[in-house]
Protein backbone atom coordinates (compact mmCIF):
# COMPACT_ATOMS: atom_id res chain seq x y z
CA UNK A 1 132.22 89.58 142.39
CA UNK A 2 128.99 87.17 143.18
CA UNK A 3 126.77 90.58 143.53
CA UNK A 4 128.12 91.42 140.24
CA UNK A 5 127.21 87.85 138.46
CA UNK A 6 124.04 87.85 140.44
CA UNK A 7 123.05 91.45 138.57
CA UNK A 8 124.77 90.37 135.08
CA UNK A 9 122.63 86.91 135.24
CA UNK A 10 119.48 88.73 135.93
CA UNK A 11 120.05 91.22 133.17
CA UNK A 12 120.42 88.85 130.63
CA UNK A 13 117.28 86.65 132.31
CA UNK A 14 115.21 90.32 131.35
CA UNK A 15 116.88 90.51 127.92
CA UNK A 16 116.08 87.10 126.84
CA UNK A 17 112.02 87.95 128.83
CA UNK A 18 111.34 90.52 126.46
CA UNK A 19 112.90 89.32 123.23
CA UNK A 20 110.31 86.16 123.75
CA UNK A 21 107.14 88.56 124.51
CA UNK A 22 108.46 90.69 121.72
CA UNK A 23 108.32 87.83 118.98
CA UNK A 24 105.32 86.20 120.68
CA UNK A 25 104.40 82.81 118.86
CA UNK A 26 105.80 83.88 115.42
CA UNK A 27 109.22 82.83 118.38
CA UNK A 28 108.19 79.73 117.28
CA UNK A 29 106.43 79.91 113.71
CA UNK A 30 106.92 76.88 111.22
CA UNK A 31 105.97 75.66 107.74
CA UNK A 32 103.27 73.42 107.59
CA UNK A 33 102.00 71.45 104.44
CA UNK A 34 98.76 70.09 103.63
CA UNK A 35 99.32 66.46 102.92
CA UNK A 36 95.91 65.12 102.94
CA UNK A 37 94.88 62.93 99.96
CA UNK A 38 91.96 64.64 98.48
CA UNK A 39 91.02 61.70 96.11
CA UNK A 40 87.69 62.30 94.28
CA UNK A 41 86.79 65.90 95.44
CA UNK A 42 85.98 64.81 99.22
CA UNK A 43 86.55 67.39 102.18
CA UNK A 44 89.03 67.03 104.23
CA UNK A 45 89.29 68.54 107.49
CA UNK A 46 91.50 71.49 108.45
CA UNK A 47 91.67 70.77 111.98
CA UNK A 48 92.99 66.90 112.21
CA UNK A 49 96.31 67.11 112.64
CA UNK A 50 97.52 63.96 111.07
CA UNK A 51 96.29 65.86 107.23
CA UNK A 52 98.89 68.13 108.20
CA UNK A 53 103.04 67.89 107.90
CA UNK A 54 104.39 68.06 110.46
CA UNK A 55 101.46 66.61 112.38
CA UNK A 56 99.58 69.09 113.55
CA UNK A 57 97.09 72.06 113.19
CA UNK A 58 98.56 75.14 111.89
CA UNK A 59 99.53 77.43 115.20
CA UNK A 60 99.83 80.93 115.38
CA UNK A 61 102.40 82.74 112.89
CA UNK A 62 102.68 79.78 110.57
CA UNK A 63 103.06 79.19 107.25
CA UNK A 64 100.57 77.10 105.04
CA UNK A 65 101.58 75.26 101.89
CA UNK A 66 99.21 72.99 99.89
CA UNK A 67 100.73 71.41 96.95
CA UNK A 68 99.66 69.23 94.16
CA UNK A 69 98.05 66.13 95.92
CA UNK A 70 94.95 64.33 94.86
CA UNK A 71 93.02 64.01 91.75
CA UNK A 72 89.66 65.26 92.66
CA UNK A 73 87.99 68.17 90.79
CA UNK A 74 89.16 70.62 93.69
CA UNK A 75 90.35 70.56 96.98
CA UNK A 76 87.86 71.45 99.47
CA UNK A 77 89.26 72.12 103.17
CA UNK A 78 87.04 72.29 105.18
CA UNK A 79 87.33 74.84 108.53
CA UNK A 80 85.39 73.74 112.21
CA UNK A 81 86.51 77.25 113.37
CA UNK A 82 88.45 79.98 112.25
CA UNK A 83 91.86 79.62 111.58
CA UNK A 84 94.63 80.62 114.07
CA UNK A 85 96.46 83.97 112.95
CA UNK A 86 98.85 82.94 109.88
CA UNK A 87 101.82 84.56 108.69
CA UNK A 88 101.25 83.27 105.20
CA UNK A 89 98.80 80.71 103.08
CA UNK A 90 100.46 79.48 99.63
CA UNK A 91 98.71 77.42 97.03
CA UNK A 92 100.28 76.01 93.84
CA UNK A 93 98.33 73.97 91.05
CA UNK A 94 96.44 70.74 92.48
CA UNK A 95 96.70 67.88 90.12
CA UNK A 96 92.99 68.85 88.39
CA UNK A 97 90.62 71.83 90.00
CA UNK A 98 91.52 74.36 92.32
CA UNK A 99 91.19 75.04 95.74
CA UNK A 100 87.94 76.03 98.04
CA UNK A 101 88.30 76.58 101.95
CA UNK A 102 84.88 76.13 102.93
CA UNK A 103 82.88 76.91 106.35
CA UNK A 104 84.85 79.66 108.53
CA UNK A 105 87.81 82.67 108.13
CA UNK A 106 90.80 82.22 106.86
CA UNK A 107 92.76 84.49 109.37
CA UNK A 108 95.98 85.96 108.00
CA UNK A 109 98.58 88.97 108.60
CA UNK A 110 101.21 89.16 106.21
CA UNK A 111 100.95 87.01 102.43
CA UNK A 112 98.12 84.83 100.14
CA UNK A 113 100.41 83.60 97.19
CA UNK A 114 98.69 81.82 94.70
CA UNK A 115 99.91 80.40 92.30
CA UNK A 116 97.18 77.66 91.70
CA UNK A 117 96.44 77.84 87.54
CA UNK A 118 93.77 74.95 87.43
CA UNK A 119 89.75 76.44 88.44
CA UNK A 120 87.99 75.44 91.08
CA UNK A 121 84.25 74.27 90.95
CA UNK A 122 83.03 76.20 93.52
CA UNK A 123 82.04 79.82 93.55
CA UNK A 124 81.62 82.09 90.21
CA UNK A 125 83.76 79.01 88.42
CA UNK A 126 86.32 81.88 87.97
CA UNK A 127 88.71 81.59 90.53
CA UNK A 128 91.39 79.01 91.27
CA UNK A 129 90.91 79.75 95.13
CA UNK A 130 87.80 79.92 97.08
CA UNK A 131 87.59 81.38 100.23
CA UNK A 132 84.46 82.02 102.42
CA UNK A 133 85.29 84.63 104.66
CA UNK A 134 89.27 86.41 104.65
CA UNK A 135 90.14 88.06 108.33
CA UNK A 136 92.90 90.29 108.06
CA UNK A 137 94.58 90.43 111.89
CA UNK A 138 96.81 93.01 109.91
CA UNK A 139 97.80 94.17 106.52
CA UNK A 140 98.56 91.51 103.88
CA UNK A 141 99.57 91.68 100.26
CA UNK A 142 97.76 88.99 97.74
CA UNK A 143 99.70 87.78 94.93
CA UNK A 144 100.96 85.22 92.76
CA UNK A 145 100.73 84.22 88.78
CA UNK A 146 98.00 81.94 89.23
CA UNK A 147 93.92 82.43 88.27
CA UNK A 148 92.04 84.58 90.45
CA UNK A 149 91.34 84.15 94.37
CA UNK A 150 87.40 84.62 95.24
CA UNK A 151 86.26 85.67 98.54
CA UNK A 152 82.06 85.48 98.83
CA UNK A 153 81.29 86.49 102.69
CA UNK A 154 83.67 89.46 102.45
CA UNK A 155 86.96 90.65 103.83
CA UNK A 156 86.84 91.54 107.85
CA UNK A 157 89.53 93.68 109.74
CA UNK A 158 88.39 96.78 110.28
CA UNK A 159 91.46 99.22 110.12
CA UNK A 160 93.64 96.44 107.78
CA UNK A 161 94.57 96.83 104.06
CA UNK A 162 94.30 94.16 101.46
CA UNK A 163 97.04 95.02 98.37
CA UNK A 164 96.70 93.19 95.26
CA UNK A 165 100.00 93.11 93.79
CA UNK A 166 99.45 90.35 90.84
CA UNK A 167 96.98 88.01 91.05
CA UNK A 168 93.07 89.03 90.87
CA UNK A 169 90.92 89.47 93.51
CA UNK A 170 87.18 88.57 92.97
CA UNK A 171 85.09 89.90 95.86
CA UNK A 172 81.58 88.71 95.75
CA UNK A 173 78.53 88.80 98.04
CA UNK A 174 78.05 90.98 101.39
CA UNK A 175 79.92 94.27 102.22
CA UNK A 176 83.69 93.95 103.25
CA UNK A 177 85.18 95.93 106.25
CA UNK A 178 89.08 95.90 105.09
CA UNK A 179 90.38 98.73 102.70
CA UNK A 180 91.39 97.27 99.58
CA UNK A 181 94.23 98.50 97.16
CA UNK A 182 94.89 97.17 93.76
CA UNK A 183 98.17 98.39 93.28
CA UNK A 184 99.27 96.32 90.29
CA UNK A 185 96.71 93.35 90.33
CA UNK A 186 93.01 93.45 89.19
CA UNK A 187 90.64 93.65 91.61
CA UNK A 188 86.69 92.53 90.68
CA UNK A 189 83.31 92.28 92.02
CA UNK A 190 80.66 90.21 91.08
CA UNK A 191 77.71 91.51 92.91
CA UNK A 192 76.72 94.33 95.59
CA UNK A 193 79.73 94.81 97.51
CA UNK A 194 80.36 97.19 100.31
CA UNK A 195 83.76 98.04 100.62
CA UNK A 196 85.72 100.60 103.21
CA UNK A 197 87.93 101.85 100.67
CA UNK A 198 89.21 100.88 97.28
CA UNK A 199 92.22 102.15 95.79
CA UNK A 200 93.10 101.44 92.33
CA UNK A 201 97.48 101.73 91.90
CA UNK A 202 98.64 103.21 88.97
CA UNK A 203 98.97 100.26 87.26
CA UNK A 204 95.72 98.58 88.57
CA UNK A 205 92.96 97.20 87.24
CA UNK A 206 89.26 97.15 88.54
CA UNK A 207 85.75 96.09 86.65
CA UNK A 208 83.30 93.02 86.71
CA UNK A 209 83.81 89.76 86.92
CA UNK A 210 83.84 88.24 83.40
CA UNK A 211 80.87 87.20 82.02
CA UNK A 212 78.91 89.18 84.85
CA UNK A 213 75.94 91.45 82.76
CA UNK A 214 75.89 94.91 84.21
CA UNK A 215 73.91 96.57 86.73
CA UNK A 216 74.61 95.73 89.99
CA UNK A 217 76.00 98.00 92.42
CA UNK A 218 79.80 98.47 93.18
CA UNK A 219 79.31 100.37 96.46
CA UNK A 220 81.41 101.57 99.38
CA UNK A 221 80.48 101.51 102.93
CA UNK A 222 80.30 104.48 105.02
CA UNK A 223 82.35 107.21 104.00
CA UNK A 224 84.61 105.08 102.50
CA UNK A 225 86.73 106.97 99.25
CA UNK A 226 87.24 105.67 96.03
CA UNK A 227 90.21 106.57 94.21
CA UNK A 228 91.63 105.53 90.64
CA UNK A 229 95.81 106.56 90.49
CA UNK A 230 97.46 108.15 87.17
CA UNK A 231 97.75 105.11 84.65
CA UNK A 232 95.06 102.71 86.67
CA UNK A 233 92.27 101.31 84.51
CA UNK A 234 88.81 101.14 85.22
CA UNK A 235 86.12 99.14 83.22
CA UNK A 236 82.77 99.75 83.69
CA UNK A 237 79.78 98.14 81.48
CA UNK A 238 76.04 99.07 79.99
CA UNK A 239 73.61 97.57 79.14
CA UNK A 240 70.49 98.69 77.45
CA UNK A 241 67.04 98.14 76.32
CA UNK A 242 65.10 100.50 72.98
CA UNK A 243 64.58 102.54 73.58
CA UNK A 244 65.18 103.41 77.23
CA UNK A 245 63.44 106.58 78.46
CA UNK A 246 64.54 109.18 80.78
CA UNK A 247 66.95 108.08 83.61
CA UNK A 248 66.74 103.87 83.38
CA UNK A 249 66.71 101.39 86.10
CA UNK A 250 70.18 99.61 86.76
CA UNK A 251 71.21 98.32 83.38
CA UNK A 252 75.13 99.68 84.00
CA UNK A 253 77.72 98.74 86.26
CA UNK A 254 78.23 102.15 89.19
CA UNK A 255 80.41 102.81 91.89
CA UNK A 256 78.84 104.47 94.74
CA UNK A 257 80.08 106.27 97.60
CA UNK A 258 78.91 108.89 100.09
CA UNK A 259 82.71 109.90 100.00
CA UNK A 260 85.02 111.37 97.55
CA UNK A 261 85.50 110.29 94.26
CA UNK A 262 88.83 110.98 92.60
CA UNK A 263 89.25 110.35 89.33
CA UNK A 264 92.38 109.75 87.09
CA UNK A 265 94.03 106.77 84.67
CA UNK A 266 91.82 105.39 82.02
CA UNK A 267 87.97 104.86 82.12
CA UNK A 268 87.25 101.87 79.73
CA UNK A 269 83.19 101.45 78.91
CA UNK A 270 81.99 98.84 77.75
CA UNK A 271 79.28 99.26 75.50
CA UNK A 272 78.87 95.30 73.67
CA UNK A 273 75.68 94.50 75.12
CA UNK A 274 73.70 98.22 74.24
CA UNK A 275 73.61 96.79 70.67
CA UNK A 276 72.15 98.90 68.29
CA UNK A 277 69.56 100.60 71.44
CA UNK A 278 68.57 104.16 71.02
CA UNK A 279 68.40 106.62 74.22
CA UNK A 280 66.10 109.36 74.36
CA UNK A 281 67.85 112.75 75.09
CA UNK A 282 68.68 113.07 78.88
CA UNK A 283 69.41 109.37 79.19
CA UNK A 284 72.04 109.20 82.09
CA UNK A 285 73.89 106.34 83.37
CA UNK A 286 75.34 107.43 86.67
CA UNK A 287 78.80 105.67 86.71
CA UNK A 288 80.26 107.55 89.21
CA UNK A 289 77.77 108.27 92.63
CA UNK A 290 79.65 109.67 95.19
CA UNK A 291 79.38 112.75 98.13
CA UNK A 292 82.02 114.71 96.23
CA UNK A 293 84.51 114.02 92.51
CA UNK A 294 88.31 115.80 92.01
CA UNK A 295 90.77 115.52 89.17
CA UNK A 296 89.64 114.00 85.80
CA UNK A 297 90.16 110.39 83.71
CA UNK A 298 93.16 110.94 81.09
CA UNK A 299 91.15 108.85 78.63
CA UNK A 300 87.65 107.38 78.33
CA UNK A 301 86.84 104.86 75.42
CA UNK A 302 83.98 103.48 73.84
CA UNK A 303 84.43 99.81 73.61
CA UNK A 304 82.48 96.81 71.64
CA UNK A 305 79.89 99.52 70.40
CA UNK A 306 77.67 98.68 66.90
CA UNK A 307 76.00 101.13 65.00
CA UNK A 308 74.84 103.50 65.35
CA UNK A 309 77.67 103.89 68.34
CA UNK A 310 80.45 102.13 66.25
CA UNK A 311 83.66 104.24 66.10
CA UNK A 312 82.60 106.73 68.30
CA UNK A 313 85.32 107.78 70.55
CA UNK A 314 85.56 110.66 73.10
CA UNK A 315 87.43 114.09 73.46
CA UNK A 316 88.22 116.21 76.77
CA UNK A 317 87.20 119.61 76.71
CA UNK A 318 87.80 120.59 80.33
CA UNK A 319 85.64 118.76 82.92
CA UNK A 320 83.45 117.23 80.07
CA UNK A 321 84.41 113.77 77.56
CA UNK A 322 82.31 114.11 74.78
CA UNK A 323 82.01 111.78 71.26
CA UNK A 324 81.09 112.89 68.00
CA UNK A 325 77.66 113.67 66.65
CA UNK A 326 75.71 110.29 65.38
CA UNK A 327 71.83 109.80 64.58
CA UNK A 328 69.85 108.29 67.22
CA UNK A 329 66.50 107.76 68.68
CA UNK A 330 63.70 109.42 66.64
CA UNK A 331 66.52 110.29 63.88
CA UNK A 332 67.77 113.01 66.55
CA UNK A 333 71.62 114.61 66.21
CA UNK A 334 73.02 113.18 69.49
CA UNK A 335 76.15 112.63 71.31
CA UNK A 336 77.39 110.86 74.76
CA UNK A 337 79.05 112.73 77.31
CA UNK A 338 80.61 111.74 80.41
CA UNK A 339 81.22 114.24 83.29
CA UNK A 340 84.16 114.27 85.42
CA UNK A 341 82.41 116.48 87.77
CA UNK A 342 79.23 114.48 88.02
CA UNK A 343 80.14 110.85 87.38
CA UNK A 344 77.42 110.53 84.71
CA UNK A 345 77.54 109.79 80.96
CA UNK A 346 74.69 111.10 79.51
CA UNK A 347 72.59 110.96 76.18
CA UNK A 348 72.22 114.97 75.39
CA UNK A 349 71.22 116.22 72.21
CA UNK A 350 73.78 119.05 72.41
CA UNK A 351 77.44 118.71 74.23
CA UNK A 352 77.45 121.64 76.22
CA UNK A 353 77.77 122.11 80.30
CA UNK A 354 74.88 124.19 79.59
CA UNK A 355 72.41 121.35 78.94
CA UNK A 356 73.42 119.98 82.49
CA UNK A 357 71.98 123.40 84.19
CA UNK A 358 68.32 122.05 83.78
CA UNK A 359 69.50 118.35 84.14
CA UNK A 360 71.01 118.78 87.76
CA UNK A 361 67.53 119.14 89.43
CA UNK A 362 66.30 116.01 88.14
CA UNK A 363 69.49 114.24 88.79
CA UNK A 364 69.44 115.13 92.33
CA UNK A 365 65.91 113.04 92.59
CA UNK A 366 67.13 110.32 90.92
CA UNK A 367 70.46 109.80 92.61
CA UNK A 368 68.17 109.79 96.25
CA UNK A 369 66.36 107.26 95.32
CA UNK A 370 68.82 105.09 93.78
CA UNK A 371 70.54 105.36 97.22
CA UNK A 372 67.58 104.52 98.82
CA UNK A 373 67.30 101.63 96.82
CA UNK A 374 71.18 100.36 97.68
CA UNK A 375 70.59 100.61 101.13
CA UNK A 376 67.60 98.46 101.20
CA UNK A 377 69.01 95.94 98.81
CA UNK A 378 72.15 95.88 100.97
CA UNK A 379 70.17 95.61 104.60
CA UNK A 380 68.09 92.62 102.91
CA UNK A 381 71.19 90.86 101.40
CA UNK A 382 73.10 90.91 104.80
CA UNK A 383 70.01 89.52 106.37
């Protein structure tokens, strides 16, 4: 009988050994609120506990809250070191701004909610939240009914997934390592961005930041794939100067990849700031740059265009989107075509796959040394 209690107590002593190194600190996870007064827009410190309740700095596996406290044109936070891993960081509307977390990562596995409707001052003055750097220690879903979250040093995590469910993700600055997905948020960039992977859901939404002028790079590192889902949405925007001869500098917004490309939902272009600019024949605006393109956009539009572009709108006829005849530079017969199997919309003077024959050689050059170009302007951003 005492062997037998000896054995049961030692069993349950291994039971209770393993449940605690299976649930590891999260064993012990809590919700902790930001309480610090934030009176006039003056940092406050991440890493005093008393700012926190209950006293102390946010361990491993917790959950952060920061309400409506202060009245200072944003909350700035500021971090000594990176955070510890958190299951969750939630932000709701501050009396008047937003939110910026200034310095180091914000490390999180598992949920960003925010909910925060009031802008913050730092940043692209587009975002509610502000974020330096985001470490993902594993995947974590973004969302909430708030204005957009900014990150501007990039997303880390090698391996992890980002998923924007609602709210809008503004990526800005130097490449990012995590794969992002856009599943039913919007997810923009504001300047050259390197990403792993972007997925765009089906009902997703991806393009610039607003009031961002076209023709910087939208880029993805490596071999990293870019794919737009059935029903996504993707807005792209030109630019353009009269007239613009041959194959033009970078006045359009691009996605480029050295990995696949696959196409599908809606491809929305806008076409506001072109004005009334005329295009020589051959004029291409490579949208699309990648090692390899499959499937095809169910629509591409024409949108904000003047004359002589006003009303224009395109028709699929195969692997080729192609608008109606109008009069353009040097009173030529013209018409815009964009290629699913090329990722370039094109000035041509006749919509045929035919005129592309003699265009592809000439493409080729142009698409090196607009890669050439990336790579430099990425190696001297990151420096």
């Amino acid at each position: 009988m005492k062997l037998s209690f000896v054995f049961a107590r030692k069993v349950a002593a291994g039971f209770l050994a393993v449940a605690v190194a299976a649930a590891g600190a999260n064993a012990f996870a809590a919700n902790v609120t930001w309480k610090a007064s934030n009176q006039g827009g003056a940092a406050r410190a991440w890493n005093t506990a008393s700012n926190w309740s209950p006293s102390g700095v946010p361990a491993n596996g917790d959950s952060v809250y920061f309400g409506p406290l202060g009245s200072g044109p944003q909350f700035q936070v500021n971090l000594g070191s990176d955070t510890n891993e958190l299951a969750s960081v939630n932000f709701t509307s501050a009396a008047t701004g937003g939110y910026r977390i200034a310095n180091n990562a914000l490390v999180v596995n598992g949920n960003i909610v925010n909910n925060s409707t009031n802008l913050s001052t730092a940043g692209t003055g587009e975002a509610s939240v502000v974020l330096p750097t985001l470490r993902l220690a594993g995947d974590t879903l973004l969302s909430g009914n708030g204005k957009p979250t900014e990150v501007f040093n990039g997303i880390e995590g090698v391996g992890h997934t980002l998923t924007v469910t609602t709210n809008n993700l503004i990526l800005f600055g130097v490449p990012s390592e995590a794969n992002i997905v856009a599943s039913a948020g919007t997810f923009s960039l504001g300047d050259i961005v390197g990403l792993a992977d972007l997925t765009v859901g089906a009902v997703g939404v991806v393009g610039g930041i607003p009031n961002r002028d076209p023709g910087q790079f939208f880029s993805t590192n490596g071999a990293g794939t870019l794919t737009f889902q059935n029903t996504s949405t993707v807005n792209m925007g030109v630019a353009g100067t009269s007239p613009s001869a041959g194959f033009p500098g970078t006045n359009y917004d691009q996605f480029q990849t050295t990995g696949a490309v696959n196409f599908g939902g809606t491809l929305n272009i806008d076409w506001s700031q072109v004005g009334s600019s005329l295009f020589t024949n051959y004029t291409a605006f490579d949208l699309f740059d990648g090692g390899s393109y499959a499937g095809n956009f169910s629509a591409v539009s024409l949108a904000g265009a003047s004359a002589p572009y006003a009303g224009l709108s395109f028709t699929q006829n195969g692997g080729e989107w192609r608008t109606q005849e109008f009069v353009g530079q040097g009173g030529q017969n013209q018409w815009l075509v964009f290629q699913s199997q090329s990722g370039n919309l094109v000035v041509v003077p006749e919509p045929s796959t035919i005129v592309f024959a003699g265009l592809g050689v000439a493409m080729s050059g142009w698409t090196m040394w607009k890669k050439r170009r990336l790579s430099k302007i990425l190696a001297a951003k990151a420096a």
